[in-house]
Protein backbone atom coordinates (compact mmCIF):
# COMPACT_ATOMS: atom_id res chain seq x y z
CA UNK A 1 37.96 -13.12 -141.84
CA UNK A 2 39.16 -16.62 -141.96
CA UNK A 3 39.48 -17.75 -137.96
CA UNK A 4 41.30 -21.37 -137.40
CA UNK A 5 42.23 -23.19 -134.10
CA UNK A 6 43.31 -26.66 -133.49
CA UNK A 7 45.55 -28.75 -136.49
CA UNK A 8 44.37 -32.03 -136.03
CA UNK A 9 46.18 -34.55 -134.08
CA UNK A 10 45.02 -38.12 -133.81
CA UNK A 11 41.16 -38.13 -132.78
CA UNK A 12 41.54 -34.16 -132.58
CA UNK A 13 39.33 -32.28 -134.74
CA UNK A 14 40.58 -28.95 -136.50
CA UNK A 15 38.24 -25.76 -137.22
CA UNK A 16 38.17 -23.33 -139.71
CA UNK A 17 35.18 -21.02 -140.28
CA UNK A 18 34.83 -18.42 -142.53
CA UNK A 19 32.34 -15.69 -143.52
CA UNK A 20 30.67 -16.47 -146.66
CA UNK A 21 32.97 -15.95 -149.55
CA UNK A 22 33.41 -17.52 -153.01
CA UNK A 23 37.39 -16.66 -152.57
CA UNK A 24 38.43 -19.76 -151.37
CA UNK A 25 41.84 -20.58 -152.49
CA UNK A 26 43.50 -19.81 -148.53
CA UNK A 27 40.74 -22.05 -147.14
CA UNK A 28 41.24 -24.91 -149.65
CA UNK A 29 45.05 -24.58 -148.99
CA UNK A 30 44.53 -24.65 -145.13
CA UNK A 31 42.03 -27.72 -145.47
CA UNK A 32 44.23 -29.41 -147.67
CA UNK A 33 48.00 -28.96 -146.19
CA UNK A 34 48.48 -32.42 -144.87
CA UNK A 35 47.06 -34.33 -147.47
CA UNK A 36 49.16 -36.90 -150.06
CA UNK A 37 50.15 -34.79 -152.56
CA UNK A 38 48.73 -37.61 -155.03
CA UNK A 39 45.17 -37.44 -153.28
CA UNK A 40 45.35 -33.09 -153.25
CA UNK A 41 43.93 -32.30 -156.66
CA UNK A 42 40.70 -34.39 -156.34
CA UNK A 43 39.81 -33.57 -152.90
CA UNK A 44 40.46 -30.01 -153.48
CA UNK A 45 37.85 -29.84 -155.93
CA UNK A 46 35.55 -31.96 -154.14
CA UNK A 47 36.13 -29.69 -151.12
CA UNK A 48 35.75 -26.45 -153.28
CA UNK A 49 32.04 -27.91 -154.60
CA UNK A 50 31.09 -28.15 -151.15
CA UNK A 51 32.15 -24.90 -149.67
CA UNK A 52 30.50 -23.44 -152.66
CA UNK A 53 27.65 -24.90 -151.90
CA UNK A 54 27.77 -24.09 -148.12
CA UNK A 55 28.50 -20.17 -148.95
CA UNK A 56 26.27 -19.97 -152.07
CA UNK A 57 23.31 -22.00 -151.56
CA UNK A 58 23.18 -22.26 -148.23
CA UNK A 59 24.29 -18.90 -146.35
CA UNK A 60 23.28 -16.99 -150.07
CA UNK A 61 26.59 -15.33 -149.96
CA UNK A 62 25.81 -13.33 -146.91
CA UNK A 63 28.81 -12.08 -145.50
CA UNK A 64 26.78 -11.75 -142.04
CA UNK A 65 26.72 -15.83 -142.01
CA UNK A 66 29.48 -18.14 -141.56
CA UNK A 67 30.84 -20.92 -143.04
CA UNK A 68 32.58 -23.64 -140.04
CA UNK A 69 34.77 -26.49 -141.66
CA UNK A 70 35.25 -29.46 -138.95
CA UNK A 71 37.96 -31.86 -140.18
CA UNK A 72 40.44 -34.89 -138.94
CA UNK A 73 42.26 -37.99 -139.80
CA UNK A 74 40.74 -40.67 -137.83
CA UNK A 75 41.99 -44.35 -138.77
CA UNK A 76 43.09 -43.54 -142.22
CA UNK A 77 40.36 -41.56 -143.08
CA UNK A 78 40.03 -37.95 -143.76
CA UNK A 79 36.54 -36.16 -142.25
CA UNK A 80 35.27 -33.06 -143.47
CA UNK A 81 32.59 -31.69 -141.57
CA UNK A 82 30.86 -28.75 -143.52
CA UNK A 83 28.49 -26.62 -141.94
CA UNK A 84 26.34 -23.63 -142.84
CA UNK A 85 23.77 -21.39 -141.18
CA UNK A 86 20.99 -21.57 -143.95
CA UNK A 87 17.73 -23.10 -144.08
CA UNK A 88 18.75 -26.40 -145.16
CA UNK A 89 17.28 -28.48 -148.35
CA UNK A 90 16.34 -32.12 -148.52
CA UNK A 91 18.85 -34.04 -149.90
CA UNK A 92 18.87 -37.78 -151.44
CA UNK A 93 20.11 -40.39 -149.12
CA UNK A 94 22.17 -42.09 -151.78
CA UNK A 95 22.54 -41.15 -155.68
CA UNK A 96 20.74 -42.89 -158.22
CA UNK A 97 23.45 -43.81 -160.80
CA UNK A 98 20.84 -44.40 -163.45
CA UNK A 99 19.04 -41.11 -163.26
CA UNK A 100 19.94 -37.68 -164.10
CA UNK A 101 21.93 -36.17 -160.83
CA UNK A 102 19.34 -32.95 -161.32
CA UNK A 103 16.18 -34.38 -161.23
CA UNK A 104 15.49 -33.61 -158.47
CA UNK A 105 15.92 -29.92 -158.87
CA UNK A 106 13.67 -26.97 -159.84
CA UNK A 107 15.06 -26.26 -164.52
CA UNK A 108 16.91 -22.78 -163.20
CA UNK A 109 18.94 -25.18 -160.34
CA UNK A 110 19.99 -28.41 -162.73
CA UNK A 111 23.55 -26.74 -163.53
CA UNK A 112 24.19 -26.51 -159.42
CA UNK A 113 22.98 -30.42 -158.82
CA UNK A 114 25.99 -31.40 -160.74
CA UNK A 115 28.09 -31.01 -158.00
CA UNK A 116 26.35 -32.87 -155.50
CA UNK A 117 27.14 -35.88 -157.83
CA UNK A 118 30.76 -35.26 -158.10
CA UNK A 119 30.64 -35.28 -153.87
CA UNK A 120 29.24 -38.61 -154.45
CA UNK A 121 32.33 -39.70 -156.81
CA UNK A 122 34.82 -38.17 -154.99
CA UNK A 123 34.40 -38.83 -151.69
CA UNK A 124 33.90 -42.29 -150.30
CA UNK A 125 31.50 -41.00 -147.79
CA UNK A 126 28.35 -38.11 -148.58
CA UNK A 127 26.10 -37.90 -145.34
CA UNK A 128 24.12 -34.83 -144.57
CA UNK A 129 22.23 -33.57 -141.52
CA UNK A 130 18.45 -34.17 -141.10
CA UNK A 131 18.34 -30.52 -141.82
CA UNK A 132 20.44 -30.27 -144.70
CA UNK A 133 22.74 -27.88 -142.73
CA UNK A 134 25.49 -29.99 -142.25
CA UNK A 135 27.61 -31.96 -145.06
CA UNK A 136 30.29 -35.04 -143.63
CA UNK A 137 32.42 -36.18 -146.48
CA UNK A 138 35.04 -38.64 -145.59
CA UNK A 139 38.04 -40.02 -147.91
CA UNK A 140 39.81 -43.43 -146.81
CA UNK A 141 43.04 -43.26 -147.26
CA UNK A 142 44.97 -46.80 -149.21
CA UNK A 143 46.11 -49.21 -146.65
CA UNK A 144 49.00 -50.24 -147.75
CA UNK A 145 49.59 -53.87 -147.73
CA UNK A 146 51.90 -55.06 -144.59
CA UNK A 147 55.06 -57.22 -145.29
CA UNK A 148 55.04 -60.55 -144.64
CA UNK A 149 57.48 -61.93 -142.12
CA UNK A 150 57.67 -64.97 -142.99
CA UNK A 151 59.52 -66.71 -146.17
């Protein structure tokens, strides 16, 4: 069951959550409905890395737990606030470009740590929770330059 309230309006924040579920084309589509068109095929698979990770690693695909997707455009950016009800995992504060993505992880987990980098090159903003509960991810949008009035 996919429940929603509040589209996002100014500093209004919109919520979906969702029971844990690798079927996430309806979400992605809901998440992703007012976004540039030119912007929509990146962030959809940045956004699709981390509700995989949120339903898989996180909740383990229990259909018991919920997945809750916070998001808004605040001052040309977009906010995604991802949040599951698992234990949590220690995350890196910032990616080291010059190391493998995956060391950090135990051999059978290296193929998953890829797409904690890809958040990281993606999104212009990766923050998690003390906890490791709890994923922000925030895209600026361009500013576009303002015309001059004067000749």
């Amino acid at each position: 069951m996919i429940t929603i309230s509040l589209r996002p309006v100014g500093r209004y924040w919109g919520t979906i959550s969702f029971a844990s579920t690798l079927y996430l084309c309806p979400i992605l589509d809901l998440l992703l409905a007012e976004i540039p068109a030119k912007l929509q095929v990146e962030l959809r698979l940045g956004l699709q890395e981390a509700l995989v990770n949120a339903a898989k690693h996180g909740n383990n695909l229990d259909p018991g737990k919920t997945v809750v997707v916070r998001f808004s455009l605040i001052d040309n950016q977009y906010w995604w606030v991802i949040s599951d009800q698992g234990v949590g995992f220690s995350p890196a504060s910032e990616p080291d470009l010059d190391s493998d993505p995956t060391d950090y992880l135990p051999p059978d987990e290296a193929e998953s740590g890829r797409g904690l980098c890809l958040l990281h090159q993606i999104f212009d903003q990766v923050q998690w929770n003390r906890k490791g509960t709890e994923l922000r991810l925030c895209k600026q949008l361009e500013n576009r330059p303002r015309l001059s009035l004067r000749r």
